[in-house]
PDB file of N, CA and C in Angstrom:
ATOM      1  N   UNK A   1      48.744 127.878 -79.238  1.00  0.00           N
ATOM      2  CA  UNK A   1      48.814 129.284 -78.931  1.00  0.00           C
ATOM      3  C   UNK A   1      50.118 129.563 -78.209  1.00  0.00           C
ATOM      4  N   UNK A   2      50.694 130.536 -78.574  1.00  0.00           N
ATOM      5  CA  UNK A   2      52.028 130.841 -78.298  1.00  0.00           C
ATOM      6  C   UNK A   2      51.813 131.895 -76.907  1.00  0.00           C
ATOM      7  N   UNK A   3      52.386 131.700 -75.782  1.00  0.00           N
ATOM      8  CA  UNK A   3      52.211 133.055 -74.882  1.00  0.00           C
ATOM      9  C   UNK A   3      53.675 133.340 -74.816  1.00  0.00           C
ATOM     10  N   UNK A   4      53.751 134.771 -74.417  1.00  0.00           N
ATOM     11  CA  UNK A   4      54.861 135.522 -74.078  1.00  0.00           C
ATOM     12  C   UNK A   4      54.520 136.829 -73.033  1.00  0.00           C
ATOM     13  N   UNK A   5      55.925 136.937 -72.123  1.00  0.00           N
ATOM     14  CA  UNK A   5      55.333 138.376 -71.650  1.00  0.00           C
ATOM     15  C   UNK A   5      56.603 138.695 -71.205  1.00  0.00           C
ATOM     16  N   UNK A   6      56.687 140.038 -71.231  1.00  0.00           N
ATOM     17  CA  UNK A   6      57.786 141.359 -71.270  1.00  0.00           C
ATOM     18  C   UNK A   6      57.952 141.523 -69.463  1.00  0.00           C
ATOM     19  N   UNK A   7      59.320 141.524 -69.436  1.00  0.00           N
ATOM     20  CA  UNK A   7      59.363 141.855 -67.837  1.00  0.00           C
ATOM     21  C   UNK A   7      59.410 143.550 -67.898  1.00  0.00           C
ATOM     22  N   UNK A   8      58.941 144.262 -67.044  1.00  0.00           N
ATOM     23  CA  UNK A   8      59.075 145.947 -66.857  1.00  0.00           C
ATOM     24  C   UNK A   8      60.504 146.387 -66.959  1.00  0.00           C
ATOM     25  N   UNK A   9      61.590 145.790 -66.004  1.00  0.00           N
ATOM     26  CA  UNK A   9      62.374 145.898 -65.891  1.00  0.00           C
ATOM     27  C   UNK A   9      63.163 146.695 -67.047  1.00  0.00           C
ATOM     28  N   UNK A  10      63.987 147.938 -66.944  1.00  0.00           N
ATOM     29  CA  UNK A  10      64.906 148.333 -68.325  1.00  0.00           C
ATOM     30  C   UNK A  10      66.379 148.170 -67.495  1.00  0.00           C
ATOM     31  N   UNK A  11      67.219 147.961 -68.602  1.00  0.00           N
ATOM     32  CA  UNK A  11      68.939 148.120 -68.268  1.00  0.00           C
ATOM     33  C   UNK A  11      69.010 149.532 -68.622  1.00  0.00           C
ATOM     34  N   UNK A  12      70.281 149.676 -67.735  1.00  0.00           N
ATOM     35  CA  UNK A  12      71.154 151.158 -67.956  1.00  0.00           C
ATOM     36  C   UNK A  12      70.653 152.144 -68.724  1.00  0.00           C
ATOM     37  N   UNK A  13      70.370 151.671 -69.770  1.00  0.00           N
ATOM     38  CA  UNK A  13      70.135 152.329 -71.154  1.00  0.00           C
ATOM     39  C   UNK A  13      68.502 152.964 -70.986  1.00  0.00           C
ATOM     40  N   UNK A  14      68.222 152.237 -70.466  1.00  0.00           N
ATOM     41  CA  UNK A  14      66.405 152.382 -70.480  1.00  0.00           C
ATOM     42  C   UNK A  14      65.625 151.333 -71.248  1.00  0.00           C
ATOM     43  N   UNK A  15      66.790 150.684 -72.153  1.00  0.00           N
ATOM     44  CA  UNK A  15      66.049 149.791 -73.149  1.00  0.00           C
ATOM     45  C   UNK A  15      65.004 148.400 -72.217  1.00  0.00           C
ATOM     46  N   UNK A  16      64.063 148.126 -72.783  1.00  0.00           N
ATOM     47  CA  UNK A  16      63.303 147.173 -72.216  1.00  0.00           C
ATOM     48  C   UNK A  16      63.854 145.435 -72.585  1.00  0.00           C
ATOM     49  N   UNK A  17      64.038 145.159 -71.411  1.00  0.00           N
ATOM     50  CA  UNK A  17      64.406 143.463 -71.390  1.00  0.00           C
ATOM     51  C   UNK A  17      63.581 142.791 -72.425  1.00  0.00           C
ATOM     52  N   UNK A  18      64.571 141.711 -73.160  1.00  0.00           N
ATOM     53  CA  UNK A  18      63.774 140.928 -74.209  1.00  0.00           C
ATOM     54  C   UNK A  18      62.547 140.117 -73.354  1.00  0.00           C
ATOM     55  N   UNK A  19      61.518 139.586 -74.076  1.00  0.00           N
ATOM     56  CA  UNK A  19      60.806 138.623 -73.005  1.00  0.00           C
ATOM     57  C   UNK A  19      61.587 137.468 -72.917  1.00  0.00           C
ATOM     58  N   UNK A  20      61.067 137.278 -71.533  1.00  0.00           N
ATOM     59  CA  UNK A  20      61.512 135.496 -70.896  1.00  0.00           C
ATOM     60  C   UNK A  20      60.808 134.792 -71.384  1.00  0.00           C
ATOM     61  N   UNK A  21      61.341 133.350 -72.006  1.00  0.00           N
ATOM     62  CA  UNK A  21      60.739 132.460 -72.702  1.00  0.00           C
ATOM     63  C   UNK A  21      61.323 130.921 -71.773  1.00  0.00           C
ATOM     64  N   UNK A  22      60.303 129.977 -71.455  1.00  0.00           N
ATOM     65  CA  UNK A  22      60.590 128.836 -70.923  1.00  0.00           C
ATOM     66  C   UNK A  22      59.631 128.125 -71.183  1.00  0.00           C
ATOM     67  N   UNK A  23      59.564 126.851 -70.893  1.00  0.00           N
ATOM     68  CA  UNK A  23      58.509 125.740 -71.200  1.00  0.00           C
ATOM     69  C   UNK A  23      57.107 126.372 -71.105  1.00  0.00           C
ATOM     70  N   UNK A  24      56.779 127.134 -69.155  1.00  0.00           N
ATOM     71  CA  UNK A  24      55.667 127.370 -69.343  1.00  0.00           C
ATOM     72  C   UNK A  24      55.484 128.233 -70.263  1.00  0.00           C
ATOM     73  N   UNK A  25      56.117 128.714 -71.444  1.00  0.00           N
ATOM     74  CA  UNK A  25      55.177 129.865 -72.343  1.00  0.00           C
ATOM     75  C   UNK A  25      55.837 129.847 -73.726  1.00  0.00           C
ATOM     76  N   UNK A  26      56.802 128.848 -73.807  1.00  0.00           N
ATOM     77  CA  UNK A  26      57.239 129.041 -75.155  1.00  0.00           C
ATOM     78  C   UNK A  26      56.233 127.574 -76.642  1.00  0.00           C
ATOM     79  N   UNK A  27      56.458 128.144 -77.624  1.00  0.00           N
ATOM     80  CA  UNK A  27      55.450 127.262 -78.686  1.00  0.00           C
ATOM     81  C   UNK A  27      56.080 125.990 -77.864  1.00  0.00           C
ATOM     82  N   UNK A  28      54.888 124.618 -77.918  1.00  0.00           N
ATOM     83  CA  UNK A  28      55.013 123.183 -77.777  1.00  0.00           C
ATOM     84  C   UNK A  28      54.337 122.473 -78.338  1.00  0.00           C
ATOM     85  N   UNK A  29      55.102 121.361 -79.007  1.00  0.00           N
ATOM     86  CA  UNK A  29      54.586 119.795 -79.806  1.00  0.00           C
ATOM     87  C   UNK A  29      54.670 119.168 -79.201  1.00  0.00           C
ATOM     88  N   UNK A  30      53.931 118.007 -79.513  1.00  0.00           N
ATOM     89  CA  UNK A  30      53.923 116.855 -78.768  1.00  0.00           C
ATOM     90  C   UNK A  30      54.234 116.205 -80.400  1.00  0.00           C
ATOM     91  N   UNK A  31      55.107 115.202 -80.245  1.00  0.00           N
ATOM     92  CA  UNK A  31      55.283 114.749 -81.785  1.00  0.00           C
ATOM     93  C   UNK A  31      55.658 112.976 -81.073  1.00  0.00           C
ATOM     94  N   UNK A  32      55.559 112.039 -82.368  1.00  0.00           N
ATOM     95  CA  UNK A  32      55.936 110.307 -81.811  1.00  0.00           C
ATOM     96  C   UNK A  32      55.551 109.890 -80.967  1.00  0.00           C
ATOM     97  N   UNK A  33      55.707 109.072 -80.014  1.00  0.00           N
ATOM     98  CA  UNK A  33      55.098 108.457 -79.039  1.00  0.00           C
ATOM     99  C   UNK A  33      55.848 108.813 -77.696  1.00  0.00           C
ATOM    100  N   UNK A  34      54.363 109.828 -77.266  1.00  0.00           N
ATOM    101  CA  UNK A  34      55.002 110.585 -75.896  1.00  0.00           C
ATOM    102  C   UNK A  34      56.295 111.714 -75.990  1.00  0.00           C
ATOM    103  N   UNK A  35      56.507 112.471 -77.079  1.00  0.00           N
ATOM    104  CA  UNK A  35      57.910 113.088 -77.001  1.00  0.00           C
ATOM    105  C   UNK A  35      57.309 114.313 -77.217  1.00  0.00           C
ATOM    106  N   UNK A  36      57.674 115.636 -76.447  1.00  0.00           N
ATOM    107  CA  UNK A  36      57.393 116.479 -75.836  1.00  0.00           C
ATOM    108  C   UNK A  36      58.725 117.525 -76.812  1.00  0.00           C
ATOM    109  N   UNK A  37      58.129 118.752 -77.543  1.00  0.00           N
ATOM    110  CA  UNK A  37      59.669 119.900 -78.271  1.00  0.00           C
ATOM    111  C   UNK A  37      59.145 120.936 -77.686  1.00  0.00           C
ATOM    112  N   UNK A  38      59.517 122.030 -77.268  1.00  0.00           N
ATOM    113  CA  UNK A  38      59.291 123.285 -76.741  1.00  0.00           C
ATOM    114  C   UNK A  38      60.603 124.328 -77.734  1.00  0.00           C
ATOM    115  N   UNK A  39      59.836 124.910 -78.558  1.00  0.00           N
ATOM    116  CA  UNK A  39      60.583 126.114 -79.136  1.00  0.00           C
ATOM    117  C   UNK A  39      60.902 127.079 -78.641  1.00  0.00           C
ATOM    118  N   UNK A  40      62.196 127.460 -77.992  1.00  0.00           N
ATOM    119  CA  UNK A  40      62.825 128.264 -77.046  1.00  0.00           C
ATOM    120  C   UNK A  40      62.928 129.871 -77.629  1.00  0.00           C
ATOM    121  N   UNK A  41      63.512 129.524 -78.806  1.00  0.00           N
ATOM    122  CA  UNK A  41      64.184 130.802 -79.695  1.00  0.00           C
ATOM    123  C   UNK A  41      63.790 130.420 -80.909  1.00  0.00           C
ATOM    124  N   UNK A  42      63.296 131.308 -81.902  1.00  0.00           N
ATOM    125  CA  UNK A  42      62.627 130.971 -83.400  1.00  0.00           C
ATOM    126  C   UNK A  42      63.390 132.091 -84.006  1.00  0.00           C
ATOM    127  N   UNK A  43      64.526 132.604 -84.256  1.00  0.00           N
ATOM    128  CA  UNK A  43      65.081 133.545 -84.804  1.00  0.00           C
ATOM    129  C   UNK A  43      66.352 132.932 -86.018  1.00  0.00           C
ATOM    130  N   UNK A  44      67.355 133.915 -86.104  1.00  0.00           N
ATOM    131  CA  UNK A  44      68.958 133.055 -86.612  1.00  0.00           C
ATOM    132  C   UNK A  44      69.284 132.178 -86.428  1.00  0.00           C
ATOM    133  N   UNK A  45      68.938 131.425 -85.037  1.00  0.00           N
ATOM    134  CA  UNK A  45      69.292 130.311 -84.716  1.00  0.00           C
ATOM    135  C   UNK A  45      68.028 129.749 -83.568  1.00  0.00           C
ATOM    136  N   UNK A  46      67.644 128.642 -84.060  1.00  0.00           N
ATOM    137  CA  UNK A  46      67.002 128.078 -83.104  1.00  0.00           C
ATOM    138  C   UNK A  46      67.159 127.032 -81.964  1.00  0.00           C
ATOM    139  N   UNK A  47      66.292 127.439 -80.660  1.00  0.00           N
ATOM    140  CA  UNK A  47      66.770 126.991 -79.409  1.00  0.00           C
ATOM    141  C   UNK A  47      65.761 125.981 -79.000  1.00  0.00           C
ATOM    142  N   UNK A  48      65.884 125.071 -79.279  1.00  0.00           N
ATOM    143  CA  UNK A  48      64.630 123.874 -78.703  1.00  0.00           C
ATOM    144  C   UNK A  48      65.115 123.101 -77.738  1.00  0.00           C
ATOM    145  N   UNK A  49      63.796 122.604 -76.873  1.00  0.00           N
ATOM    146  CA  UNK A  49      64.263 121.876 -75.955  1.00  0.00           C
ATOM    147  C   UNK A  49      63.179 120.754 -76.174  1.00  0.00           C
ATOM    148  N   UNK A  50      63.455 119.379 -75.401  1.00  0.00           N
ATOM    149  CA  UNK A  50      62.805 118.191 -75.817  1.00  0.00           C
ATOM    150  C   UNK A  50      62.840 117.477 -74.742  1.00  0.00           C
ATOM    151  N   UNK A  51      61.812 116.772 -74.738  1.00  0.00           N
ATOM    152  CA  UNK A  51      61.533 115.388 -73.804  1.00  0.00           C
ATOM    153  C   UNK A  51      61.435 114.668 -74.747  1.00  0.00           C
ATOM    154  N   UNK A  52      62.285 113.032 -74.260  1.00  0.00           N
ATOM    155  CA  UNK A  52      61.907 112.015 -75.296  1.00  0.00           C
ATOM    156  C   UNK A  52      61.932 111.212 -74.390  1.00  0.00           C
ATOM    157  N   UNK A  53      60.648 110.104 -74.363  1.00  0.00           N
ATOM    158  CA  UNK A  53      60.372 108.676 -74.059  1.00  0.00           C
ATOM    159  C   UNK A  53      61.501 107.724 -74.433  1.00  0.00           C
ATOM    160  N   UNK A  54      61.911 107.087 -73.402  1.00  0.00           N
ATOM    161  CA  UNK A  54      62.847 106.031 -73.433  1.00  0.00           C
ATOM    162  C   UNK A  54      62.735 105.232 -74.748  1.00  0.00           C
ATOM    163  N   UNK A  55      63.607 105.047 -75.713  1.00  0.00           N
ATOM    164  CA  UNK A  55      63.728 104.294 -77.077  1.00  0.00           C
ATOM    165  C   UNK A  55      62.991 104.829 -77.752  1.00  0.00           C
ATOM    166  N   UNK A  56      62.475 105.886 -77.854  1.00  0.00           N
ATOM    167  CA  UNK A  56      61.294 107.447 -79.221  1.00  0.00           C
ATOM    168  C   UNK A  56      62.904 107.297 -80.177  1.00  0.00           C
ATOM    169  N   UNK A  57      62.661 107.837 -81.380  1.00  0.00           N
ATOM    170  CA  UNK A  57      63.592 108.014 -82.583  1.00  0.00           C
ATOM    171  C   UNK A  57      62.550 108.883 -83.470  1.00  0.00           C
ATOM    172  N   UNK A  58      63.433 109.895 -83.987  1.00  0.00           N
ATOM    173  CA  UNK A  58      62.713 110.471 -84.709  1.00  0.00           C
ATOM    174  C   UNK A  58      63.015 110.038 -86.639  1.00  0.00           C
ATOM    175  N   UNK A  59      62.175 110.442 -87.301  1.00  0.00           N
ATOM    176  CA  UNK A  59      62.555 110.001 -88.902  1.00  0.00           C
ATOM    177  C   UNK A  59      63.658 110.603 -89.306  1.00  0.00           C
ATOM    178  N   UNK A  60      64.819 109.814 -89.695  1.00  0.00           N
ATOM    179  CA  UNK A  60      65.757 111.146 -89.962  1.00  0.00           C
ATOM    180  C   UNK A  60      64.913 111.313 -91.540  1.00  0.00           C
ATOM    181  N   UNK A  61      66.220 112.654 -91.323  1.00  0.00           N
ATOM    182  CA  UNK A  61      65.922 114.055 -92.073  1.00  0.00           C
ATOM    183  C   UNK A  61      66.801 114.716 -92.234  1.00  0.00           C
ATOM    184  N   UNK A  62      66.891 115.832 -93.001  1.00  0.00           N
ATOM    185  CA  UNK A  62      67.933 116.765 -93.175  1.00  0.00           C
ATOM    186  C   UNK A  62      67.563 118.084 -93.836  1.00  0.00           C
ATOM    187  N   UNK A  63      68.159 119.117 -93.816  1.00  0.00           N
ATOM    188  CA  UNK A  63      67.656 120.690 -94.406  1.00  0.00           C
ATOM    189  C   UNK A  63      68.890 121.158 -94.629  1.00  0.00           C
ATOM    190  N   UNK A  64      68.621 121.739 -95.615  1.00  0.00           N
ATOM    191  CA  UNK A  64      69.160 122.431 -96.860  1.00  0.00           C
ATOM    192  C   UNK A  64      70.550 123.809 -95.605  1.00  0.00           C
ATOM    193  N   UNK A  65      69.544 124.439 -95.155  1.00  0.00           N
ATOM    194  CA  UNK A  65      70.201 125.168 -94.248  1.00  0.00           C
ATOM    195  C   UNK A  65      69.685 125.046 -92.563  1.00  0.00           C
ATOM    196  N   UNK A  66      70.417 125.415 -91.856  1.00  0.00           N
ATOM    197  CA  UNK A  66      69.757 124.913 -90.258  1.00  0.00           C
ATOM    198  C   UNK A  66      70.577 125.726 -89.495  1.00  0.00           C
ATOM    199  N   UNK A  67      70.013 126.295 -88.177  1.00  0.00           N
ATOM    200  CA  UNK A  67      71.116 126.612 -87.500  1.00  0.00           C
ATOM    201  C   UNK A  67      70.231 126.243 -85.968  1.00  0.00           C
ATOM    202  N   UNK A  68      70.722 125.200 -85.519  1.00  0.00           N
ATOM    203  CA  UNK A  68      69.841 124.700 -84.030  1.00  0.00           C
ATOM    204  C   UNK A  68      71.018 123.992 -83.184  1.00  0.00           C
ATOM    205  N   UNK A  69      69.591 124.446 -82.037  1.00  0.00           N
ATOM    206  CA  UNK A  69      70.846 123.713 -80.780  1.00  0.00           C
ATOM    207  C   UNK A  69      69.649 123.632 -79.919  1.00  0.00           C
ATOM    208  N   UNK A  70      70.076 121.875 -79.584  1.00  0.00           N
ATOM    209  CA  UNK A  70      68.959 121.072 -78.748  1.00  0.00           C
ATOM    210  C   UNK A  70      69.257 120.716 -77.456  1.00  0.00           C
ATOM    211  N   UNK A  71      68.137 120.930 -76.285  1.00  0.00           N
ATOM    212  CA  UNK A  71      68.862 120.191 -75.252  1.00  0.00           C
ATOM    213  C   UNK A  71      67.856 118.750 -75.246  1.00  0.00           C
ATOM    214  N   UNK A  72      68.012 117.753 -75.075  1.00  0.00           N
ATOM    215  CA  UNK A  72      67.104 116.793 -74.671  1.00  0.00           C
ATOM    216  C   UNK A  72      67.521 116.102 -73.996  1.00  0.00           C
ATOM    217  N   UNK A  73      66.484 115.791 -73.240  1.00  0.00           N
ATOM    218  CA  UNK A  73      66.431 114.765 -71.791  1.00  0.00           C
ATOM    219  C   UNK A  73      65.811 113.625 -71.809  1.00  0.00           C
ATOM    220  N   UNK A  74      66.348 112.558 -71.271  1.00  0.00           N
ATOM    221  CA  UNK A  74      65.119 111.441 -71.687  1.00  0.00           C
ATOM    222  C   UNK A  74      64.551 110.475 -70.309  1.00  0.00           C
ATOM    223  N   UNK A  75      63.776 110.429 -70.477  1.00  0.00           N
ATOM    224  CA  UNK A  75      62.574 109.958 -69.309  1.00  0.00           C
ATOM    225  C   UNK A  75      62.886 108.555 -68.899  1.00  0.00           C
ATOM    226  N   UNK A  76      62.822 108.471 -67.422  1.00  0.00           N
ATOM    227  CA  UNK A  76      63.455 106.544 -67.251  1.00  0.00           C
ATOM    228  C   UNK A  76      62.378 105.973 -67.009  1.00  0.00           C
ATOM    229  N   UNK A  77      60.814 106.318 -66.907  1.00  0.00           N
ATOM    230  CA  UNK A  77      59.739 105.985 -67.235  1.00  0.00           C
ATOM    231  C   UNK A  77      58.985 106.486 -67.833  1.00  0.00           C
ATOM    232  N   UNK A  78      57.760 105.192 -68.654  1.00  0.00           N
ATOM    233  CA  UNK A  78      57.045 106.156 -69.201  1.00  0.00           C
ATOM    234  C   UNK A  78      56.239 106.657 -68.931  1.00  0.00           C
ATOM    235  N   UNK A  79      55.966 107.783 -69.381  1.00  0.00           N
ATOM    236  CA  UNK A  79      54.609 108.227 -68.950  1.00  0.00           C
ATOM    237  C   UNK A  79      53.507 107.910 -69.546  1.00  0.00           C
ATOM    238  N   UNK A  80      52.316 108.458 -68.289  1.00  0.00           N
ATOM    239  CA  UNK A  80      50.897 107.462 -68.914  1.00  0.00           C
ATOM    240  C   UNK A  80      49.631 108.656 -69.448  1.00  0.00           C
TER     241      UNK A  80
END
């Protein structure tokens, strides 16, 4: 289940702020052993962020078209 929520706040204009999206509320997988993706931005370009378990590899792969940008961090223990 995906949550999101709209801050009240408007700019200058009156227009209403996009919603804030972060770990606690954006889509999350758990995919491989122990590795954690959080989908930041699902639009033109996508914004993911990742936890990966020390030595995780994912299958490579490849797509036709893509437009992403990852941050990932990786864990100096594992978790249980």
């Amino acid at each position: 289940m995906t949550h999101s929520w709209h801050c009240a706040m408007n700019n200058e204009q009156g227009v209403p702020s996009p919603p804030v999206i972060s770990r606690d509320n954006a889509e999350h997988y758990v995919w491989g052993a122990s590795c954690d993706l959080w989908r930041l931005v699902k639009d033109r370009l996508s914004l993911i962020e990742e936890c990966k378990a020390a030595g995780a590899s994912e299958v490579s792969h490849c797509h036709r078209k893509s437009r992403q940008f990852f941050y990932i961090y990786i864990l100096s223990v594992k978790r249980s």
